[in-house]
N, C-alpha and C. Protein backbone atom coordinates (compact mmCIF):
# COMPACT_ATOMS: atom_id res chain seq x y z
N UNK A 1 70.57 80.56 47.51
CA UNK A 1 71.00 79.70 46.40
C UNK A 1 72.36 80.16 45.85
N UNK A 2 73.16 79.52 45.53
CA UNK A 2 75.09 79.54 44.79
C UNK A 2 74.27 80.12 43.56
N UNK A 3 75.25 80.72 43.22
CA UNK A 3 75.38 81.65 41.96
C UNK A 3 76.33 80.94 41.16
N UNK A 4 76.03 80.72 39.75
CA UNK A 4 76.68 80.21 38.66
C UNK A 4 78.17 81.35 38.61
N UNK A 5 79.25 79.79 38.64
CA UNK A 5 80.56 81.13 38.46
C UNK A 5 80.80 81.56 36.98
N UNK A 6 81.44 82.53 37.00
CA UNK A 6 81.30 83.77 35.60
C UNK A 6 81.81 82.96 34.82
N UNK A 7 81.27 83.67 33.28
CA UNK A 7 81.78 83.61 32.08
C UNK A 7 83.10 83.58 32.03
N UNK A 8 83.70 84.71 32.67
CA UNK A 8 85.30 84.97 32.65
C UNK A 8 85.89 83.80 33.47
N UNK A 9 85.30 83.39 34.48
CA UNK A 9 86.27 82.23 35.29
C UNK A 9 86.72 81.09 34.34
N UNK A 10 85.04 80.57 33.68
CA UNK A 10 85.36 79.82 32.98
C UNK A 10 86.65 80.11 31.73
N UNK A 11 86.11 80.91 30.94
CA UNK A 11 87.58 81.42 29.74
C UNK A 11 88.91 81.27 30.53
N UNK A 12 89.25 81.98 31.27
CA UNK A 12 90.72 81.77 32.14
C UNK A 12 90.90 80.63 32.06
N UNK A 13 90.00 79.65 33.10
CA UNK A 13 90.39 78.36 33.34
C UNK A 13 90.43 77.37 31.83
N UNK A 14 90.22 77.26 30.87
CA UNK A 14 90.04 77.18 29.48
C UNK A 14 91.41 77.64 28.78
N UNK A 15 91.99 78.95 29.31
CA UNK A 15 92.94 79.07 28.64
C UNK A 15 94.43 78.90 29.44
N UNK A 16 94.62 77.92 30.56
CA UNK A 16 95.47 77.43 31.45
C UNK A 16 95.90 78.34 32.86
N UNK A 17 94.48 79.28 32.75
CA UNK A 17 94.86 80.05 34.17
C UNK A 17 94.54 79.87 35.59
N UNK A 18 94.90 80.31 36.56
CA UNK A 18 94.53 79.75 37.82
C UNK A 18 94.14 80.87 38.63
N UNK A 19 93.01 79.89 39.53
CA UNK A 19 92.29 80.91 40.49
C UNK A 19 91.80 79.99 41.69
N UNK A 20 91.19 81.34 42.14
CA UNK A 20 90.85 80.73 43.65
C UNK A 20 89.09 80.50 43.46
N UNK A 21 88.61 79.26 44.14
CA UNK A 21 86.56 79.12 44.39
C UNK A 21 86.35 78.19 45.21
N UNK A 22 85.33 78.06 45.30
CA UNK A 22 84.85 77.53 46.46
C UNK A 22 85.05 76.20 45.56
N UNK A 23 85.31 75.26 46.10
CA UNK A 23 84.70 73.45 46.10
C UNK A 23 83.29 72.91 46.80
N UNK A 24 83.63 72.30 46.31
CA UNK A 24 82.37 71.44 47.26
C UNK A 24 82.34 71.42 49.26
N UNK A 25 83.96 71.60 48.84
CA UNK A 25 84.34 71.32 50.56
C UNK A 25 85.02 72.34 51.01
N UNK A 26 85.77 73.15 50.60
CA UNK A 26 86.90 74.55 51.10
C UNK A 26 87.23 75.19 49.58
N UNK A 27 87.72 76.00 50.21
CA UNK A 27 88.18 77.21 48.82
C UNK A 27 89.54 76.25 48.32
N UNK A 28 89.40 76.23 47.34
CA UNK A 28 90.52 75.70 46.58
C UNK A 28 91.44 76.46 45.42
N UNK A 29 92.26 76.35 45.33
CA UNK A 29 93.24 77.07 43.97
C UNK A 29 93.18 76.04 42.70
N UNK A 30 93.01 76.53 41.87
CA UNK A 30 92.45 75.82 40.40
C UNK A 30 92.73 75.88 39.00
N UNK A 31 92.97 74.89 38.61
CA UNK A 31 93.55 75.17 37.34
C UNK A 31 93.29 73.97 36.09
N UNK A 32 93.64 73.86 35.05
CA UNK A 32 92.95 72.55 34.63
C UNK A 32 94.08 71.42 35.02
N UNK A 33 93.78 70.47 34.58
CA UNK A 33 94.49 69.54 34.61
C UNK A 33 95.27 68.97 33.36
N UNK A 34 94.84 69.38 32.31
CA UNK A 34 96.15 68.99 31.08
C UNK A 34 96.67 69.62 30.55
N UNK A 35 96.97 70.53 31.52
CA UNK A 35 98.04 71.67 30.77
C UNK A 35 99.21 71.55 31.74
N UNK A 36 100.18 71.07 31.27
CA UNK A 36 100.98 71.22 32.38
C UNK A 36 101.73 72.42 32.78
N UNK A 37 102.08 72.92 31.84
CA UNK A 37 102.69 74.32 32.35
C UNK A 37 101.34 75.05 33.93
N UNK A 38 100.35 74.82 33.61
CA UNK A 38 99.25 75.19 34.14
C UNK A 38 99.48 74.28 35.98
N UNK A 39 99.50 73.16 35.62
CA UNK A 39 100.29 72.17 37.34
C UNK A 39 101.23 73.03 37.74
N UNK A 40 102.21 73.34 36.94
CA UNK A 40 103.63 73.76 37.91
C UNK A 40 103.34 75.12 38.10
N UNK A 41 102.44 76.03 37.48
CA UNK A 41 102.21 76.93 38.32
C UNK A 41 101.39 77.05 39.56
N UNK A 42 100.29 76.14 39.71
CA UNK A 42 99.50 75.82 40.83
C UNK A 42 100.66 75.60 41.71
N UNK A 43 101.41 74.75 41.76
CA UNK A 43 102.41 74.27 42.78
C UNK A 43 103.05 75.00 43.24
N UNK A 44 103.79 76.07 42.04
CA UNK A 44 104.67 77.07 42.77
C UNK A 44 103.97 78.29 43.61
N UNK A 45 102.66 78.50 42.68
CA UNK A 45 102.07 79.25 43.50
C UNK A 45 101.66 79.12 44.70
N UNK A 46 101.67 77.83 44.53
CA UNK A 46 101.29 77.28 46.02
C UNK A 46 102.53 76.94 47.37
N UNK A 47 103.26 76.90 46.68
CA UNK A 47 104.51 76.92 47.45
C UNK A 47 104.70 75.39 47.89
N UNK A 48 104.12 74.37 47.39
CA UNK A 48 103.69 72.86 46.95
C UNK A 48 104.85 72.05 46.80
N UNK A 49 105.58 70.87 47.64
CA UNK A 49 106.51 70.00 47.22
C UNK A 49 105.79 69.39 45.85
N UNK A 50 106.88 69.75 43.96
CA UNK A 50 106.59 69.01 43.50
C UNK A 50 106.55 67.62 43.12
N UNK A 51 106.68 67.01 44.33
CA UNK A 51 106.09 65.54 44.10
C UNK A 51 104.79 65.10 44.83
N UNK A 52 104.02 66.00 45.05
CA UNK A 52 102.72 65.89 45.75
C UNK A 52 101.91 65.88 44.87
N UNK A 53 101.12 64.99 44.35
CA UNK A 53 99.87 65.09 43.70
C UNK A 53 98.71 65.52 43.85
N UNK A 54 97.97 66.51 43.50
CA UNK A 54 96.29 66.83 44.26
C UNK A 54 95.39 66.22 43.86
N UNK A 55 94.17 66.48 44.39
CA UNK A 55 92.96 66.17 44.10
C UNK A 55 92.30 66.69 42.57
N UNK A 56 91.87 65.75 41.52
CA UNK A 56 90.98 66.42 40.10
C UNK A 56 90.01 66.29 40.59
N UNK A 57 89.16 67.23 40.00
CA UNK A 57 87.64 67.19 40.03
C UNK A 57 87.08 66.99 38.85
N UNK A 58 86.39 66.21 38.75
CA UNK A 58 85.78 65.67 37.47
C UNK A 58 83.78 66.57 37.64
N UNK A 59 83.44 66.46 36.31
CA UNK A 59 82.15 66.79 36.07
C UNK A 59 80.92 65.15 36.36
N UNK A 60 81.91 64.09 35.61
CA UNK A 60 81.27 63.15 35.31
C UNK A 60 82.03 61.93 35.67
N UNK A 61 81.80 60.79 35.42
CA UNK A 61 82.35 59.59 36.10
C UNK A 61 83.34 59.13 34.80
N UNK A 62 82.67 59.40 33.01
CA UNK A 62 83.24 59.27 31.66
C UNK A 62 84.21 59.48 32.10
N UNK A 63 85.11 60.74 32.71
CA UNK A 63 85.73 61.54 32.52
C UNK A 63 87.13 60.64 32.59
N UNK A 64 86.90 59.79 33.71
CA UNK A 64 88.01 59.26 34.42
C UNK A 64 89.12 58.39 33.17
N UNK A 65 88.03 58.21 31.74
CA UNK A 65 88.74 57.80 30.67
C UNK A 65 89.59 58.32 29.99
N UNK A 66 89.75 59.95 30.05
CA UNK A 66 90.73 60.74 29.83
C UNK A 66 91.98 60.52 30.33
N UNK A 67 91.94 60.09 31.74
CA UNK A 67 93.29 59.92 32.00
C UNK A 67 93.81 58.16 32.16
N UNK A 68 93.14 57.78 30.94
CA UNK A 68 93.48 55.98 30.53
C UNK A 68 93.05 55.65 32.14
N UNK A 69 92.23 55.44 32.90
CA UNK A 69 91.51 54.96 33.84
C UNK A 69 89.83 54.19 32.75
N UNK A 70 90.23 52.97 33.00
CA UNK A 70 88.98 51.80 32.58
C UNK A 70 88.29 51.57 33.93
N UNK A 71 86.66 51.98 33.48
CA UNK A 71 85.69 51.46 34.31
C UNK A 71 84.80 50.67 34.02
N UNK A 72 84.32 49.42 34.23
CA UNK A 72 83.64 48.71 34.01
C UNK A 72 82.00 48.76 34.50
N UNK A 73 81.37 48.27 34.40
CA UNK A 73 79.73 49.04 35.12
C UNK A 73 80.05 48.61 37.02
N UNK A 74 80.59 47.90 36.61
CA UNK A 74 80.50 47.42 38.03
C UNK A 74 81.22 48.17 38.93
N UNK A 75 81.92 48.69 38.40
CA UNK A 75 82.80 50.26 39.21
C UNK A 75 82.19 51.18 39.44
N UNK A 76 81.57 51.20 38.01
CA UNK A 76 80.62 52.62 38.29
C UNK A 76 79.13 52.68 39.01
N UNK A 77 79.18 51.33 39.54
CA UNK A 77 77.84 51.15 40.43
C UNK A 77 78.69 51.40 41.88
N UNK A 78 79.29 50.91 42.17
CA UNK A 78 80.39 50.89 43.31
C UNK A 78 80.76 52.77 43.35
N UNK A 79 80.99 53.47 42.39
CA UNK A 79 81.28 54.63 42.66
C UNK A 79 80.13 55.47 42.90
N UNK A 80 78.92 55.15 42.27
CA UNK A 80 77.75 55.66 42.62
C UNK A 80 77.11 56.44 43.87
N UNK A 81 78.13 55.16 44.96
CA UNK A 81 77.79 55.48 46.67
C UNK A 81 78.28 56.41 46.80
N UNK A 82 79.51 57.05 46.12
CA UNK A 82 80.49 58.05 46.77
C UNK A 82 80.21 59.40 46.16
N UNK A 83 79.78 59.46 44.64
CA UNK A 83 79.85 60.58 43.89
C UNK A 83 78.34 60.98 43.51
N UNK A 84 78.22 61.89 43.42
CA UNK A 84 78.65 63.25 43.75
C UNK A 84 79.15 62.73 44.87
N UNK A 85 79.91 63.75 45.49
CA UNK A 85 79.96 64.38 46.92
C UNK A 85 81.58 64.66 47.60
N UNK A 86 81.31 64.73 48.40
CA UNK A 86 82.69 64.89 49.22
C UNK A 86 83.73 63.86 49.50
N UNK A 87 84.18 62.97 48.85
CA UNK A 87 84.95 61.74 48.63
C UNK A 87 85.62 61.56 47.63
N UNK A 88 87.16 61.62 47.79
CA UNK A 88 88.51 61.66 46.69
C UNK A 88 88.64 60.28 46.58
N UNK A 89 88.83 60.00 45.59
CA UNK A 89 89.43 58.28 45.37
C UNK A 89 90.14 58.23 44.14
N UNK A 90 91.37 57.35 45.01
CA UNK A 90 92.81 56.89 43.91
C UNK A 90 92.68 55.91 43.49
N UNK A 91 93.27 56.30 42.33
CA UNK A 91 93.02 55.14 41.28
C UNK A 91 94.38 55.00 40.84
N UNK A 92 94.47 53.82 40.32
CA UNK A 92 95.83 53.29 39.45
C UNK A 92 95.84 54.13 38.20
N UNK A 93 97.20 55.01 38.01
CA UNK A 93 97.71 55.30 36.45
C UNK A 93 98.71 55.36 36.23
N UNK A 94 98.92 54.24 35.23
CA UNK A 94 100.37 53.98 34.52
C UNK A 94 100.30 54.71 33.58
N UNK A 95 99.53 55.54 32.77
CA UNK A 95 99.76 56.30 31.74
C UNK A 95 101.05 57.58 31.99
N UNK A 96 102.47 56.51 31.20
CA UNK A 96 103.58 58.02 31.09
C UNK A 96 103.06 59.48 30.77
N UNK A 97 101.94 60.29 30.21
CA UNK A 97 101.90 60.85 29.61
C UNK A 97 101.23 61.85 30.97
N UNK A 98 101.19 61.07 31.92
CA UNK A 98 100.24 62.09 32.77
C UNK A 98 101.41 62.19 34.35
N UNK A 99 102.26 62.13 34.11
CA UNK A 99 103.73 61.82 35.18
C UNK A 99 103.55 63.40 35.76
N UNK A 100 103.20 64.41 35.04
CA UNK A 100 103.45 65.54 35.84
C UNK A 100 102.57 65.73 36.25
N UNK A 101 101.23 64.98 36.76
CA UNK A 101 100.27 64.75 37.53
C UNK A 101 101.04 63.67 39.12
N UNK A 102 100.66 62.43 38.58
CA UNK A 102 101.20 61.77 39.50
C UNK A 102 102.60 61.45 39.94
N UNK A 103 103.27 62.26 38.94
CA UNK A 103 104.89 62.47 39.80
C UNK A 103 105.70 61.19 40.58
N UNK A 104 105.37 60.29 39.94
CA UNK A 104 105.89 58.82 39.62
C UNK A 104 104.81 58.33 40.63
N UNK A 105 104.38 58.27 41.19
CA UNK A 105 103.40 57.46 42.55
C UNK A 105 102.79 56.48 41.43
N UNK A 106 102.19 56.97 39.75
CA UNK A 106 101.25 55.91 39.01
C UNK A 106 99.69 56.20 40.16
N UNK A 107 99.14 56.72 40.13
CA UNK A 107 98.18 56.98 40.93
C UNK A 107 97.53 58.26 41.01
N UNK A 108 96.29 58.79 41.01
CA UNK A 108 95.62 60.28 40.82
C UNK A 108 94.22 60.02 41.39
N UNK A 109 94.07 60.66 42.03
CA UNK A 109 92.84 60.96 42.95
C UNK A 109 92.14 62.12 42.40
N UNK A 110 90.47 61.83 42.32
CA UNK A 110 89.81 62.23 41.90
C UNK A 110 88.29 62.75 42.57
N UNK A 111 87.38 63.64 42.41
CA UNK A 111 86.50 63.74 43.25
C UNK A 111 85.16 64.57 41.69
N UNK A 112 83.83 63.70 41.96
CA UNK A 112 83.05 64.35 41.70
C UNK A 112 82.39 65.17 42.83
N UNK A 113 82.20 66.04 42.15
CA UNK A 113 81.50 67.63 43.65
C UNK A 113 80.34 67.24 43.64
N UNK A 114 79.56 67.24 44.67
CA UNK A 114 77.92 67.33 45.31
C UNK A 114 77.46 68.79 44.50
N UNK A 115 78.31 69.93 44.47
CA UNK A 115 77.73 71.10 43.81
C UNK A 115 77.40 71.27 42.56
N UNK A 116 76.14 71.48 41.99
CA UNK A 116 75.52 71.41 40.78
C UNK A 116 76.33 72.68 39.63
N UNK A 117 76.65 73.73 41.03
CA UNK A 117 77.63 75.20 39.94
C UNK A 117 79.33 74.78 39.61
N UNK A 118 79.50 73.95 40.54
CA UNK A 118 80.73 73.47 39.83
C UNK A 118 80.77 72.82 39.10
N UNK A 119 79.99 71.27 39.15
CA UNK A 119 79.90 70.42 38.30
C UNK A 119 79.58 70.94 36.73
N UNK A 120 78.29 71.82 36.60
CA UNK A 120 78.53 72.81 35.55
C UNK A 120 79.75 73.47 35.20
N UNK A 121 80.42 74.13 35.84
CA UNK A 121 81.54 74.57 35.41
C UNK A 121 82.68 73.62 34.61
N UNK A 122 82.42 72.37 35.26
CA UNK A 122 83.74 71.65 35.00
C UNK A 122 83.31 70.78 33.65
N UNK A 123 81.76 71.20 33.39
CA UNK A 123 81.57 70.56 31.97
C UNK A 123 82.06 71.31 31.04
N UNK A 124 81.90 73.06 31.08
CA UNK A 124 82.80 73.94 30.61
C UNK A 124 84.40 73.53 30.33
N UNK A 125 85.05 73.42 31.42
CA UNK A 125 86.65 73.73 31.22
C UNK A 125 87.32 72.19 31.42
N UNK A 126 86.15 70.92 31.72
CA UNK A 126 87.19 69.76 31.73
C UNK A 126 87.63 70.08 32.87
N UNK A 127 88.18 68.75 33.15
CA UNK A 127 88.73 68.50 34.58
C UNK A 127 89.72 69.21 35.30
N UNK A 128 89.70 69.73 36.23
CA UNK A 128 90.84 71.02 36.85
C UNK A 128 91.20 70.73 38.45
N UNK A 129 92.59 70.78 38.75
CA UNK A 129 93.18 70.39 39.83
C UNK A 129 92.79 71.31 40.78
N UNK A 130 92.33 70.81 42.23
CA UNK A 130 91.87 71.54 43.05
C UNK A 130 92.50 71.48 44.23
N UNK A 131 93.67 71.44 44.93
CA UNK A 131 94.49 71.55 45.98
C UNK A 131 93.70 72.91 46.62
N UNK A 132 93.82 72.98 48.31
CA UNK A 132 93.24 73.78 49.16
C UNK A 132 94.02 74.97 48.50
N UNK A 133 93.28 76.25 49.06
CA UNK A 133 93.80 77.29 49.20
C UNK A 133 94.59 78.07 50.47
N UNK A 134 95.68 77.58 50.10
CA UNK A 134 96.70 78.19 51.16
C UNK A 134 97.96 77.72 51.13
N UNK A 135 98.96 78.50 51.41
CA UNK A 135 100.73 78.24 51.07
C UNK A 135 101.05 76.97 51.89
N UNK A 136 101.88 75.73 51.59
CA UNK A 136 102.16 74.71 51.94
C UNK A 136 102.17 74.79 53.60
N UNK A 137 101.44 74.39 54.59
CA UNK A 137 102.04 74.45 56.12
C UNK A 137 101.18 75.62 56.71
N UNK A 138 100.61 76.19 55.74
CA UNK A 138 99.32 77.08 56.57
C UNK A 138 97.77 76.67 56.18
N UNK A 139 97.12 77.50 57.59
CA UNK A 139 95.34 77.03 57.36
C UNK A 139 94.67 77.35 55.64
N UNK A 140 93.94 76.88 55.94
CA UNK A 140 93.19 76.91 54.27
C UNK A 140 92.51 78.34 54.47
N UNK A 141 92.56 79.00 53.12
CA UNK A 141 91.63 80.17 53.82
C UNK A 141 90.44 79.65 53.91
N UNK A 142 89.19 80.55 55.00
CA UNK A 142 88.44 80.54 54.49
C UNK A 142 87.06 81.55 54.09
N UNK A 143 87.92 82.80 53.73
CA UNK A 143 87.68 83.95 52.50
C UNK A 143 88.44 84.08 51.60
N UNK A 144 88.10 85.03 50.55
CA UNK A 144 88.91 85.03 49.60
C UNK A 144 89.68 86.48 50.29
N UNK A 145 89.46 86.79 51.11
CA UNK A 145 90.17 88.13 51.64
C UNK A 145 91.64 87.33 52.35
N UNK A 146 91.46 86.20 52.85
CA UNK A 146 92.51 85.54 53.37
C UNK A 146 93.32 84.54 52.24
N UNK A 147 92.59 84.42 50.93
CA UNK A 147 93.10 83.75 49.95
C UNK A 147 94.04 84.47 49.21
N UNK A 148 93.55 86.36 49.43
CA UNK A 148 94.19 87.08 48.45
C UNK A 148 95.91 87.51 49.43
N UNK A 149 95.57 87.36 50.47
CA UNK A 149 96.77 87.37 51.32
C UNK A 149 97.63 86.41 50.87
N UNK A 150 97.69 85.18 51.24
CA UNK A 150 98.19 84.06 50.57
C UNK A 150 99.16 84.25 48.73
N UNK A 151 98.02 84.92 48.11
CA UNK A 151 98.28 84.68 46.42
C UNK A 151 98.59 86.01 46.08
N UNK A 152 97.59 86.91 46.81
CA UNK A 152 97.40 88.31 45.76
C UNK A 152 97.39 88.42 44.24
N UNK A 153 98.51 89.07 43.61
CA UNK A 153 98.50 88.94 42.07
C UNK A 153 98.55 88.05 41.27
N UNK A 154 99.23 86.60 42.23
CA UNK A 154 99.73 85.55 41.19
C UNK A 154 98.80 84.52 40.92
N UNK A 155 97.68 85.03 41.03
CA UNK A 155 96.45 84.03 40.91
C UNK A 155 95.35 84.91 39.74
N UNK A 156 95.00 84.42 38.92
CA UNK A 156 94.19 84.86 37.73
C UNK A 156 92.84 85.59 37.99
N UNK A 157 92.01 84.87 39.06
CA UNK A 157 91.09 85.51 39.31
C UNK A 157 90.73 84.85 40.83
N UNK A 158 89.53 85.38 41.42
CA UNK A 158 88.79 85.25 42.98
C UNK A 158 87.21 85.35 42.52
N UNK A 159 86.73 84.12 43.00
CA UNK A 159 85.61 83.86 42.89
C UNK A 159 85.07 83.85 44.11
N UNK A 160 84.07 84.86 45.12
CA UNK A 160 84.05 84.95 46.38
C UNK A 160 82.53 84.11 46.52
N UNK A 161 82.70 83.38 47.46
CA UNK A 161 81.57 82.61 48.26
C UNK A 161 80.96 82.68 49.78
N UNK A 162 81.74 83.94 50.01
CA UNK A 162 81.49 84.30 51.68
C UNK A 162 82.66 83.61 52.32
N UNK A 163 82.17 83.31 53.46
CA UNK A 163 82.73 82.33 54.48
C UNK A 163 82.65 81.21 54.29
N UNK A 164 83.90 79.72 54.44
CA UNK A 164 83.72 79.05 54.74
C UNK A 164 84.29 78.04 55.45
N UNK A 165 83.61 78.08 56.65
CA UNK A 165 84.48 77.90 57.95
C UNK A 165 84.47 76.21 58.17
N UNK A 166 83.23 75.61 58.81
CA UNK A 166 83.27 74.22 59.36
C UNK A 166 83.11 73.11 58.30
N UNK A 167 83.60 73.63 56.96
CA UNK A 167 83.38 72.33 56.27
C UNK A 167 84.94 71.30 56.32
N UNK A 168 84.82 70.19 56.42
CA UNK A 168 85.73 69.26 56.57
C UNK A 168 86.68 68.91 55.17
N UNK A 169 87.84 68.87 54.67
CA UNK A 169 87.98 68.23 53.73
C UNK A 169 87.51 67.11 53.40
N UNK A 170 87.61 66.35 51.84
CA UNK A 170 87.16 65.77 51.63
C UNK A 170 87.90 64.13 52.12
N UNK A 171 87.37 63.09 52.48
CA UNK A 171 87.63 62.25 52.74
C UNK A 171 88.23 61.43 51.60
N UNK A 172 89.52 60.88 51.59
CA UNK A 172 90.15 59.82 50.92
C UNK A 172 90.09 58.41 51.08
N UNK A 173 89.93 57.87 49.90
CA UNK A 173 89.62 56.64 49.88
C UNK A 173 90.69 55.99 48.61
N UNK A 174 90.94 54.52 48.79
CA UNK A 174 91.80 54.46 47.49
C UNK A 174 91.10 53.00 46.97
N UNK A 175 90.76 52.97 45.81
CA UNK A 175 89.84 51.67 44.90
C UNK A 175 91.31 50.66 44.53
N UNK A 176 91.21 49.93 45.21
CA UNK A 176 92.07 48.75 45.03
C UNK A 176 91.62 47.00 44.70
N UNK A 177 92.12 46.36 43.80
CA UNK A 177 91.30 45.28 43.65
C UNK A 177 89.75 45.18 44.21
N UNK A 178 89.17 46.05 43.64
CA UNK A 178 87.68 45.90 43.63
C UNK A 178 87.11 46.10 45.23
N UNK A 179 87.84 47.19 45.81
CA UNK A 179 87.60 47.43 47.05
C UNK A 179 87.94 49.13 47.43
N UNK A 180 87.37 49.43 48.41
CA UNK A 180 87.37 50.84 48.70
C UNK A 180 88.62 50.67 49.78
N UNK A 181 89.52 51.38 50.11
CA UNK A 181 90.22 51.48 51.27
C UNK A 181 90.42 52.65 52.13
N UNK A 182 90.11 52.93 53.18
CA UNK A 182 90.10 54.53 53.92
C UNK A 182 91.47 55.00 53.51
N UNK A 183 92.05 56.02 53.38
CA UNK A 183 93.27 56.34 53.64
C UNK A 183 92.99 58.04 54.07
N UNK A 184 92.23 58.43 53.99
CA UNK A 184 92.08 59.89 55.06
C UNK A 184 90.69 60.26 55.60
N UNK A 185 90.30 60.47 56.90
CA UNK A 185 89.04 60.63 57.36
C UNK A 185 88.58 61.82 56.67
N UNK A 186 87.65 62.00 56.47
CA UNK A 186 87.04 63.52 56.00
C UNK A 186 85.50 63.59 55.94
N UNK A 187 84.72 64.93 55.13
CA UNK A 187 83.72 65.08 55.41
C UNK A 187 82.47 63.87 55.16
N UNK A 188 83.28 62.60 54.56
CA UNK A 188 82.48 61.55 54.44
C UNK A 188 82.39 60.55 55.31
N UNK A 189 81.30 60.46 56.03
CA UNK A 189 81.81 59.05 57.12
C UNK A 189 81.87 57.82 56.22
N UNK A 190 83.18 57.11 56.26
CA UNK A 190 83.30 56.19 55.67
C UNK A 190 83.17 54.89 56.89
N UNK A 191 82.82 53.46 56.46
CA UNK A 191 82.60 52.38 56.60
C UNK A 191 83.31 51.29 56.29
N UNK A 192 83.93 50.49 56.11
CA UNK A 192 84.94 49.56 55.32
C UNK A 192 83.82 48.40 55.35
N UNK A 193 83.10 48.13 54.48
CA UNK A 193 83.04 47.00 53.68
C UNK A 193 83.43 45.51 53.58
């Protein structure tokens, strides 16, 4: 059974710091999402073109109202199929206020986790950007012994989960006029509708 991540991960991530944990799908580097000073260090640390947007992870489906994203029930029956689990989906955002997210695209992709210790976590610290772990153009780790290579000091903390080797990223999808659209294969077999 996953072990609830620490007290301390949570506080860090709470107070705009970044670290390395497992996701639902690969080790990811993490940080929240409305702090921006908190983005541009993920990026640099990451060695990240900043006009690339990542993946949020949300706790809950509410959440998506934080970042002026309106869902109607009928969305959220439609999102039902996908979440929890391993499936990112973009959504339209015109909200100026969130630009150092979507970095003019108007658009942010989002994923509720299948994992019950993250999803807990992220009721803790609110929604937090989860880009893979590893410098722009290399493999993802998948230890934190290969994460600390990558980051070493400039990462807040390491939350170790063992190995994790054959899991697939998560599959992208983008919600467009009331429709799902593939836009990256991943650990979800998707279908088009």
């Amino acid at each position: 059974m996953e072990k609830d991540f620490s007290v301390n991960t949570i506080s860090i991530l709470k107070k705009g710091g970044i670290g390395v944990l497992a996701t639902d799908t690969l080790y990811g580097i993490v940080g929240s999402a409305f702090i921006p000073t908190t983005v541009e260090r993920l990026e640099f640390v990451r060695n990240r073109p900043s006009n690339q947007p990542s993946i949020i992870l949300l706790s809950s489906v509410y959440e998506l109202k934080k970042f002026s994203i309106q869902i109607t029930q009928e969305i959220e029956k439609i999102l039902s199929k996908y979440w929890p689990g391993p499936v990112s989906i973009i959504f339209p955002c015109f909200d100026k206020k969130f630009q150092y997210l979507h970095k003019g695209t108007e658009s942010l992709a989002f994923r509720i986790p299948a994992k019950p210790q993250l999803r807990k976590l992220l009721e803790h610290t609110g929604p937090i950007l989860a880009p893979s772990a590893n410098l722009q153009g290399k493999p993802v780790a998948q230890t934190i012994q290969q994460a600390r290579e990558y980051f070493g000091n400039n990462v807040d903390f390491y939350e170790d989960s063992g190995i994790i080797t054959s899991t697939l990223p998560s599959t992208i999808l983008r919600f467009e006029n009331g429709k799902m659209l593939l836009i990256r294969e991943g650990a979800f077999p998707f279908k088009n509708n």
